[in-house]
PDB file of N, CA and C in Angstrom:
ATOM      1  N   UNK A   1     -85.984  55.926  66.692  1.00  0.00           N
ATOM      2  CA  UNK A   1     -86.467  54.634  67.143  1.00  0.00           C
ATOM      3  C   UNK A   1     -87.730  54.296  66.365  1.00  0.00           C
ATOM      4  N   UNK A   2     -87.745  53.280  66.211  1.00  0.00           N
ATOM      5  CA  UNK A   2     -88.880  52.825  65.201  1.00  0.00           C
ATOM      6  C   UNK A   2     -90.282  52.531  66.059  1.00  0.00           C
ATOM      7  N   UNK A   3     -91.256  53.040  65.433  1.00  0.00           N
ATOM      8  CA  UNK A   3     -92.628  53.216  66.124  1.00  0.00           C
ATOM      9  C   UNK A   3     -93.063  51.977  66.750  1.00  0.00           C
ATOM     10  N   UNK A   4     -92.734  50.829  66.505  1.00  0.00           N
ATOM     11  CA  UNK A   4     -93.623  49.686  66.983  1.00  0.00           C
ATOM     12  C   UNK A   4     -91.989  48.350  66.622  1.00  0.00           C
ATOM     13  N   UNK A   5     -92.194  47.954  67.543  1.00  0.00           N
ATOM     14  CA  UNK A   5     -91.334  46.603  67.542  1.00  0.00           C
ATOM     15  C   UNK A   5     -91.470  45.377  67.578  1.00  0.00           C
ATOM     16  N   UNK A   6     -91.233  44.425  67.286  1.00  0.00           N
ATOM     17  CA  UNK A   6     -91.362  43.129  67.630  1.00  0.00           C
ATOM     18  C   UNK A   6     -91.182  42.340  68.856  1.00  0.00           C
ATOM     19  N   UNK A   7     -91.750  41.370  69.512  1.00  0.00           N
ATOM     20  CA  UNK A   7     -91.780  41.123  70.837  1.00  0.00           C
ATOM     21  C   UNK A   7     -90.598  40.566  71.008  1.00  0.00           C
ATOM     22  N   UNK A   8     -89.872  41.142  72.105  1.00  0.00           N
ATOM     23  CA  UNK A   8     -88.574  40.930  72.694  1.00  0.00           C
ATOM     24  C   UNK A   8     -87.398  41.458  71.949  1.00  0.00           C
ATOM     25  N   UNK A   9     -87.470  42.380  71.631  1.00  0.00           N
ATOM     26  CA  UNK A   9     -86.479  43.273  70.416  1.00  0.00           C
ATOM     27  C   UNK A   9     -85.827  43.879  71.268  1.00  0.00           C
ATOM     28  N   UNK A  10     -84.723  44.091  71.307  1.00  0.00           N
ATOM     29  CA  UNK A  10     -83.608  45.312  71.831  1.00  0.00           C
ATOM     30  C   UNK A  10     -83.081  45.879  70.687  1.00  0.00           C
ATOM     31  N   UNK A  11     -83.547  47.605  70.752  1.00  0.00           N
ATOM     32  CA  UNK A  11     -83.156  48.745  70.221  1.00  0.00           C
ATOM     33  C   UNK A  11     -81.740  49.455  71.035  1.00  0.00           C
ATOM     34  N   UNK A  12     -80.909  49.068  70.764  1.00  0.00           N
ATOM     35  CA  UNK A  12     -79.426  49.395  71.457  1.00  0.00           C
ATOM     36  C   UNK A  12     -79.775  51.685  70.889  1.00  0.00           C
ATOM     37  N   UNK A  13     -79.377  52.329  72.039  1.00  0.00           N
ATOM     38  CA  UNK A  13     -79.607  53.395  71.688  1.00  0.00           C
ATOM     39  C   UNK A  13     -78.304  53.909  71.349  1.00  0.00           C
ATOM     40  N   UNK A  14     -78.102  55.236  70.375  1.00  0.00           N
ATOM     41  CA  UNK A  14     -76.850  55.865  69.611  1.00  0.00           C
ATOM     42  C   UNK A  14     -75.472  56.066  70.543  1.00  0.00           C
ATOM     43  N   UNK A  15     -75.897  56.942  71.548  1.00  0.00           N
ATOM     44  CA  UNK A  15     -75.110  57.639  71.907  1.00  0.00           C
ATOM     45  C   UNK A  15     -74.839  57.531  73.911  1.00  0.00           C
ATOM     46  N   UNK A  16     -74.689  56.547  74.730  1.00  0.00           N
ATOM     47  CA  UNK A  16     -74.914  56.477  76.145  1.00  0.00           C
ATOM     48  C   UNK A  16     -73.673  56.703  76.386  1.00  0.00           C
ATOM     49  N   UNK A  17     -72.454  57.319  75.732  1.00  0.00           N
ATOM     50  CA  UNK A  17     -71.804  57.574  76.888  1.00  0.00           C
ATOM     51  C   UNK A  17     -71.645  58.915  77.384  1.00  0.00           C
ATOM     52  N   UNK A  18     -72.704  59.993  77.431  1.00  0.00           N
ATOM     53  CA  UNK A  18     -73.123  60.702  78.118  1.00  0.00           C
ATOM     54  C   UNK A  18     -73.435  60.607  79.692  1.00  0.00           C
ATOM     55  N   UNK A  19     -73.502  61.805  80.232  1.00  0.00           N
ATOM     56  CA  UNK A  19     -73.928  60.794  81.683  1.00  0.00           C
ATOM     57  C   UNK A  19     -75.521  61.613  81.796  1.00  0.00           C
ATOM     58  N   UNK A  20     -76.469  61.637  80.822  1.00  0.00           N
ATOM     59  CA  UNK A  20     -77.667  61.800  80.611  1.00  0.00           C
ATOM     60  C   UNK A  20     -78.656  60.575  80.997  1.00  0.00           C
ATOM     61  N   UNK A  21     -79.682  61.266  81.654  1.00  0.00           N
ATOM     62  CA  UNK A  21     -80.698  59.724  82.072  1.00  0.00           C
ATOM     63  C   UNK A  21     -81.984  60.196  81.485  1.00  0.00           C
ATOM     64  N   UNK A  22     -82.745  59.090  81.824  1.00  0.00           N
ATOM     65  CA  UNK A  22     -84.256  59.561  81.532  1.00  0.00           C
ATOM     66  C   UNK A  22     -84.984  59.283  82.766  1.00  0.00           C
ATOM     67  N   UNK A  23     -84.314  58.773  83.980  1.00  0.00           N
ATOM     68  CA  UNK A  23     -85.217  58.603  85.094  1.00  0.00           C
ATOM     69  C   UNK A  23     -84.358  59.313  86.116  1.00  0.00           C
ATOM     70  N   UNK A  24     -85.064  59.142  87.242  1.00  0.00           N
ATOM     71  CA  UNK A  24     -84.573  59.516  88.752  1.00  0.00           C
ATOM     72  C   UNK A  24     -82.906  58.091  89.054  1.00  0.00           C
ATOM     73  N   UNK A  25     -82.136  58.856  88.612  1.00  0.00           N
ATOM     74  CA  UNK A  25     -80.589  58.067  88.846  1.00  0.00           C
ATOM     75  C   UNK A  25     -80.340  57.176  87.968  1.00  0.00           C
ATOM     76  N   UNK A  26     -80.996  56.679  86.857  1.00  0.00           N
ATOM     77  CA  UNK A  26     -81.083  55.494  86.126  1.00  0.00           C
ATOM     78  C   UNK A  26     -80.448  55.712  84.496  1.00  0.00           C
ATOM     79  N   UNK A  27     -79.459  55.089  84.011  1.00  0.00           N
ATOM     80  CA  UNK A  27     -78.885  54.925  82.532  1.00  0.00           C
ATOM     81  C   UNK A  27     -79.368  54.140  81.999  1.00  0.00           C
ATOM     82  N   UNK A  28     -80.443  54.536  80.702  1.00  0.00           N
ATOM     83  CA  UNK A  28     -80.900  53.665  79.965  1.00  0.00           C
ATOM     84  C   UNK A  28     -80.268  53.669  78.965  1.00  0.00           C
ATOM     85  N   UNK A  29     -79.790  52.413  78.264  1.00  0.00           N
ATOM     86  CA  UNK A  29     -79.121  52.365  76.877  1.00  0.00           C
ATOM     87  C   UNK A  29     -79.852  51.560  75.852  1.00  0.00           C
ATOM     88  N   UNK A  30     -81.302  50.971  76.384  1.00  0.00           N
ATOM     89  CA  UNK A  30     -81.709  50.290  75.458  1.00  0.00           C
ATOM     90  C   UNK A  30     -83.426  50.476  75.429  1.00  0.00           C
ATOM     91  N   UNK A  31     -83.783  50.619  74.239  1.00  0.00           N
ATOM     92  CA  UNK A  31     -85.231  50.367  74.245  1.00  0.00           C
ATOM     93  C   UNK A  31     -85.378  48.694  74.358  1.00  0.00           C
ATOM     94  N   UNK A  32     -86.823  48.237  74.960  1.00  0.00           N
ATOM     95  CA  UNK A  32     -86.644  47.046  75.161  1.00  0.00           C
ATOM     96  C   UNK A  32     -88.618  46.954  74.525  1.00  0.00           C
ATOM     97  N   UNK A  33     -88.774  45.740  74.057  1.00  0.00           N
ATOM     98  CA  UNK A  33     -90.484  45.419  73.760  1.00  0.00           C
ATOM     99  C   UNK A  33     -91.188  44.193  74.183  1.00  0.00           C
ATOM    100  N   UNK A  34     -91.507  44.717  75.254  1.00  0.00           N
ATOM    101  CA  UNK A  34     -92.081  43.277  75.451  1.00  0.00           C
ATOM    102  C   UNK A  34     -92.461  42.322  75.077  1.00  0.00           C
ATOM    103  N   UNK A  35     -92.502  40.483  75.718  1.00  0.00           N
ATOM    104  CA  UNK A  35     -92.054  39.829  74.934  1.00  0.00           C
ATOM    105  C   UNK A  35     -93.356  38.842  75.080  1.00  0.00           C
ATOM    106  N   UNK A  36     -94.150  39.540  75.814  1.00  0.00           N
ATOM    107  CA  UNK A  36     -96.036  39.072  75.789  1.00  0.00           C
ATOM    108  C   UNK A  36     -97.036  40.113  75.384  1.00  0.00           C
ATOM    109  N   UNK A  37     -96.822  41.465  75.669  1.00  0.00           N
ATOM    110  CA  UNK A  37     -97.467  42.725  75.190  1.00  0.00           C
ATOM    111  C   UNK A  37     -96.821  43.579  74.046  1.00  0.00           C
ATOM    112  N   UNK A  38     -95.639  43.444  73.839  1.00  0.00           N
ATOM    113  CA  UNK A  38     -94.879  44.218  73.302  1.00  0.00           C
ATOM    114  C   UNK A  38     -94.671  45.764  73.450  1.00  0.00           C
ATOM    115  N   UNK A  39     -95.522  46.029  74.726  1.00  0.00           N
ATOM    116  CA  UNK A  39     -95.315  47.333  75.145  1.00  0.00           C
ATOM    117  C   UNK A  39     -93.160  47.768  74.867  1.00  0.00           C
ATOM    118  N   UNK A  40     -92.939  49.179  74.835  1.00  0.00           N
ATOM    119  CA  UNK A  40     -91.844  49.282  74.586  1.00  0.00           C
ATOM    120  C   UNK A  40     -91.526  50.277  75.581  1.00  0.00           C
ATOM    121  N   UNK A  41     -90.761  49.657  76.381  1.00  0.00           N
ATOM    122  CA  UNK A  41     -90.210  50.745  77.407  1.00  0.00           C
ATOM    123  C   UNK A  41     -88.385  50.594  77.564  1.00  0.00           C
ATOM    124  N   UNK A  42     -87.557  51.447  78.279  1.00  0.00           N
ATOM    125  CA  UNK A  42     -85.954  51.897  78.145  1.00  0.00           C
ATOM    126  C   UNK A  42     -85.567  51.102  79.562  1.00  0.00           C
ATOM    127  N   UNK A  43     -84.520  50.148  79.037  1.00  0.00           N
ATOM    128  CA  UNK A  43     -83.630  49.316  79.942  1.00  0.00           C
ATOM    129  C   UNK A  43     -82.349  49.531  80.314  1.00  0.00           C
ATOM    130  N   UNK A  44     -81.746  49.423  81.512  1.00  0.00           N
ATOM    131  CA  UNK A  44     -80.374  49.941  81.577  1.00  0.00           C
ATOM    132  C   UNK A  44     -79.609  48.932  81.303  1.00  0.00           C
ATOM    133  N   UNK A  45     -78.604  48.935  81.391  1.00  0.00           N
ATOM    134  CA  UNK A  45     -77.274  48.428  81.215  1.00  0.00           C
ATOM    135  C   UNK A  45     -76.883  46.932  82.036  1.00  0.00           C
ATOM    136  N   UNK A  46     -77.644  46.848  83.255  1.00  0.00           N
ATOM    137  CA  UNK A  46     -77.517  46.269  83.800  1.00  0.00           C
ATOM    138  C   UNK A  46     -78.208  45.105  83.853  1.00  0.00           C
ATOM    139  N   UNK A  47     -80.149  45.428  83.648  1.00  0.00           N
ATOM    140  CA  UNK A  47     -80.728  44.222  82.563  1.00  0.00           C
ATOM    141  C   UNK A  47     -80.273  43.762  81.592  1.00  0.00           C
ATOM    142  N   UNK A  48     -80.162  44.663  80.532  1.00  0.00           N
ATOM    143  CA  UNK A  48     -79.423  44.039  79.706  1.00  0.00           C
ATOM    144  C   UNK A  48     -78.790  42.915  79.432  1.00  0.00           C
ATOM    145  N   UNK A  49     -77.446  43.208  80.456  1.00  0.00           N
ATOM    146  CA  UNK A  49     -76.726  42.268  80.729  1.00  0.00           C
ATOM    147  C   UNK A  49     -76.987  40.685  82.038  1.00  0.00           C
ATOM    148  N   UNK A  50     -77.884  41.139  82.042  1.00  0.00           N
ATOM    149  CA  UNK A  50     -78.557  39.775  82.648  1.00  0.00           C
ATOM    150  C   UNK A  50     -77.721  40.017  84.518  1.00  0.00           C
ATOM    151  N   UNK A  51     -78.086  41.115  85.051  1.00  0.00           N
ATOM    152  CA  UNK A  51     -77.993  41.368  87.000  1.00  0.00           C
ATOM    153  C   UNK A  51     -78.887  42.179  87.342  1.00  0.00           C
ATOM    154  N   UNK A  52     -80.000  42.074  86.441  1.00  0.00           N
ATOM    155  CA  UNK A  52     -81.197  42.614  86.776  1.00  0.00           C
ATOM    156  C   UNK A  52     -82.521  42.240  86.390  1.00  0.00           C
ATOM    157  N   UNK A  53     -83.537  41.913  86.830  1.00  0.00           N
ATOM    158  CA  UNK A  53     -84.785  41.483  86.229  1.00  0.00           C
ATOM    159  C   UNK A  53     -85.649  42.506  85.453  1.00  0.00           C
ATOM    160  N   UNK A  54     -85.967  42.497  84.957  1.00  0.00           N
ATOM    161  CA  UNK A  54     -87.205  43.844  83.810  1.00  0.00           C
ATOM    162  C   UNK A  54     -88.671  43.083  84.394  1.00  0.00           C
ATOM    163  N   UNK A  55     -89.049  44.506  84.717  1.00  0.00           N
ATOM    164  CA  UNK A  55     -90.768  43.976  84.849  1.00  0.00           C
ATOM    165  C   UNK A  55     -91.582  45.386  83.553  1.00  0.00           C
ATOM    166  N   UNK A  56     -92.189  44.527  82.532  1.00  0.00           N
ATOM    167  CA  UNK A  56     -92.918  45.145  82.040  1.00  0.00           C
ATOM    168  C   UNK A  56     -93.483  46.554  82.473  1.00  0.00           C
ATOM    169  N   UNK A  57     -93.679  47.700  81.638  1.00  0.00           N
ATOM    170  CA  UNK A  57     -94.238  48.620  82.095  1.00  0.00           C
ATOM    171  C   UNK A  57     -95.831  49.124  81.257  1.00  0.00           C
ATOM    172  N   UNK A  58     -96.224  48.265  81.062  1.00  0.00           N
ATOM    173  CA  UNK A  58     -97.268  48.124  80.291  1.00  0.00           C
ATOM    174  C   UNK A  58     -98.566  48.322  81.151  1.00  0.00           C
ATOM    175  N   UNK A  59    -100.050  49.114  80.808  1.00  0.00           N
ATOM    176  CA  UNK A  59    -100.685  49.387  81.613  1.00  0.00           C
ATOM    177  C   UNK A  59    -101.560  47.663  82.083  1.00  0.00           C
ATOM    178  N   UNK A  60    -101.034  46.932  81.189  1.00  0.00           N
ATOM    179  CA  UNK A  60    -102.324  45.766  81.283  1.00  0.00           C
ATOM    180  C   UNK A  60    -101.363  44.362  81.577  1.00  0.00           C
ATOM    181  N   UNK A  61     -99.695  44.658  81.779  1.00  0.00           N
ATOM    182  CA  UNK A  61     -99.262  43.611  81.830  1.00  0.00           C
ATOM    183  C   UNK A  61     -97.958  43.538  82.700  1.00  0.00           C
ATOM    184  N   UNK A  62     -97.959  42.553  83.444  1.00  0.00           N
ATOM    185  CA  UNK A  62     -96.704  43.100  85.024  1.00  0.00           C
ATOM    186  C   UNK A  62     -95.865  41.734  84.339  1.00  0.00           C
ATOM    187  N   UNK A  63     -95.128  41.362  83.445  1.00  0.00           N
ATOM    188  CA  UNK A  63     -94.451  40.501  83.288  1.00  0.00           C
ATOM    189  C   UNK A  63     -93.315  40.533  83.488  1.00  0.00           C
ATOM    190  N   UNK A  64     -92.104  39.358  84.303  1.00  0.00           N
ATOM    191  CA  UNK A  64     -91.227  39.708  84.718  1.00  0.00           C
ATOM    192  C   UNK A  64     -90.495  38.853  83.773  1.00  0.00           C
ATOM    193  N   UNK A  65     -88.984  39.369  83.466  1.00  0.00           N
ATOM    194  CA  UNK A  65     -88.137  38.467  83.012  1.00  0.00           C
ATOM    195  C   UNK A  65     -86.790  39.026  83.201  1.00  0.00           C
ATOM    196  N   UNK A  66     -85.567  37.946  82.527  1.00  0.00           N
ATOM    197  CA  UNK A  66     -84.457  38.222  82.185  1.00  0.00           C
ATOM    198  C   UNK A  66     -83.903  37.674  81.144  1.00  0.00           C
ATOM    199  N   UNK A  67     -82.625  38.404  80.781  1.00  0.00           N
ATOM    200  CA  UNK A  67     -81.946  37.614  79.563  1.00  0.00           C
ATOM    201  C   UNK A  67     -80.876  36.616  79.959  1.00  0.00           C
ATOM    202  N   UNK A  68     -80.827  35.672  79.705  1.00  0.00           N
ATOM    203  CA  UNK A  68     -79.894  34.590  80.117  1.00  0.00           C
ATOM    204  C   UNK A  68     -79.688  33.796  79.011  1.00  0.00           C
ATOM    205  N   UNK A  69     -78.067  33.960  78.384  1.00  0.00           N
ATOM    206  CA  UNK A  69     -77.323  33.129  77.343  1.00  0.00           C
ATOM    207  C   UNK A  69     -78.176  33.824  75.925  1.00  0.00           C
ATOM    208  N   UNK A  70     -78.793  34.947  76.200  1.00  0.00           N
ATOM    209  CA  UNK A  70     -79.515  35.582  75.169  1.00  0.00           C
ATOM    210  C   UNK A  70     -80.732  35.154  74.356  1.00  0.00           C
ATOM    211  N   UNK A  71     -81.285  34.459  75.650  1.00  0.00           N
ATOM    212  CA  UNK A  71     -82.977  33.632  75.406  1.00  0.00           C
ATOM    213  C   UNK A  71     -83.762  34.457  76.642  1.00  0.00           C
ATOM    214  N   UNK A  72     -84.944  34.636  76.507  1.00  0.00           N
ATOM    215  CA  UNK A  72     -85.658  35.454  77.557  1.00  0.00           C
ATOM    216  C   UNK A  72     -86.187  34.512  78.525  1.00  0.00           C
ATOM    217  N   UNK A  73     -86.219  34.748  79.469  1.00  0.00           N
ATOM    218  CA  UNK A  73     -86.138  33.648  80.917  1.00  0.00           C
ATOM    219  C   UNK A  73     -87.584  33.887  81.226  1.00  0.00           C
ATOM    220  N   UNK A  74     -89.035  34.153  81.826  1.00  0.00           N
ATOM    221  CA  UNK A  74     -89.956  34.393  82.319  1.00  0.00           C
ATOM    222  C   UNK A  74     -89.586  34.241  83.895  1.00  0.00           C
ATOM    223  N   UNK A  75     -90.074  34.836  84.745  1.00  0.00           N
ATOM    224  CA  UNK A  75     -89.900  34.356  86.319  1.00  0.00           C
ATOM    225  C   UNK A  75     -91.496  33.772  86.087  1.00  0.00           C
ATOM    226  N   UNK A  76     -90.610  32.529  87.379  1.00  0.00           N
ATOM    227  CA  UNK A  76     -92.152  31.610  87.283  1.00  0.00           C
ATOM    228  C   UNK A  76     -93.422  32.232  88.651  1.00  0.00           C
ATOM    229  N   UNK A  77     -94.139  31.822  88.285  1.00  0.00           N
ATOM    230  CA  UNK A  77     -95.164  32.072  89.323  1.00  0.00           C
ATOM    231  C   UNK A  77     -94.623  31.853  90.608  1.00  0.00           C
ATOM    232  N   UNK A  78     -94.766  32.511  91.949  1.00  0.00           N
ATOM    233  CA  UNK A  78     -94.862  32.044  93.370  1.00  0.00           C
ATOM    234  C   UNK A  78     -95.800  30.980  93.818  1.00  0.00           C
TER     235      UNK A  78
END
């Protein structure tokens, strides 16, 4: 995986059809980079595909979004 990414990049990973995780129950198949910090943290399958929201995991930034029609959505303020 390449050290630093561009904001809102999906790094599709090699090999997921293992049934290997990196969290507590969770299949990640994608590196993902944020698309205001560019922090880079691992998305499952299910963001991805737009039935799940991603909240940044960045120490300085809680940004929420999704992918929809393959444009990044922001959730708006409450």
């Amino acid at each position: 995986m390449p050290k630093k990414l561009s904001p809102g990049t999906v790094f599709v990973l090699d090999d997921t059809s293992d049934n290997s995780t990196f969290g507590p129950g969770k299949k990640y198949i994608a590196a993902f980079s944020c698309p205001r910090c560019t922090y880079v943290g691992f998305i499952t399958g299910r963001e991805l595909h737009n039935q799940a929201t991603m909240i940044c995991g960045g120490d300085d930034c809680s940004a929420e979004y999704h992918i929809e029609d393959d444009k990044l959505v922001f959730r708006k303020p409450q």
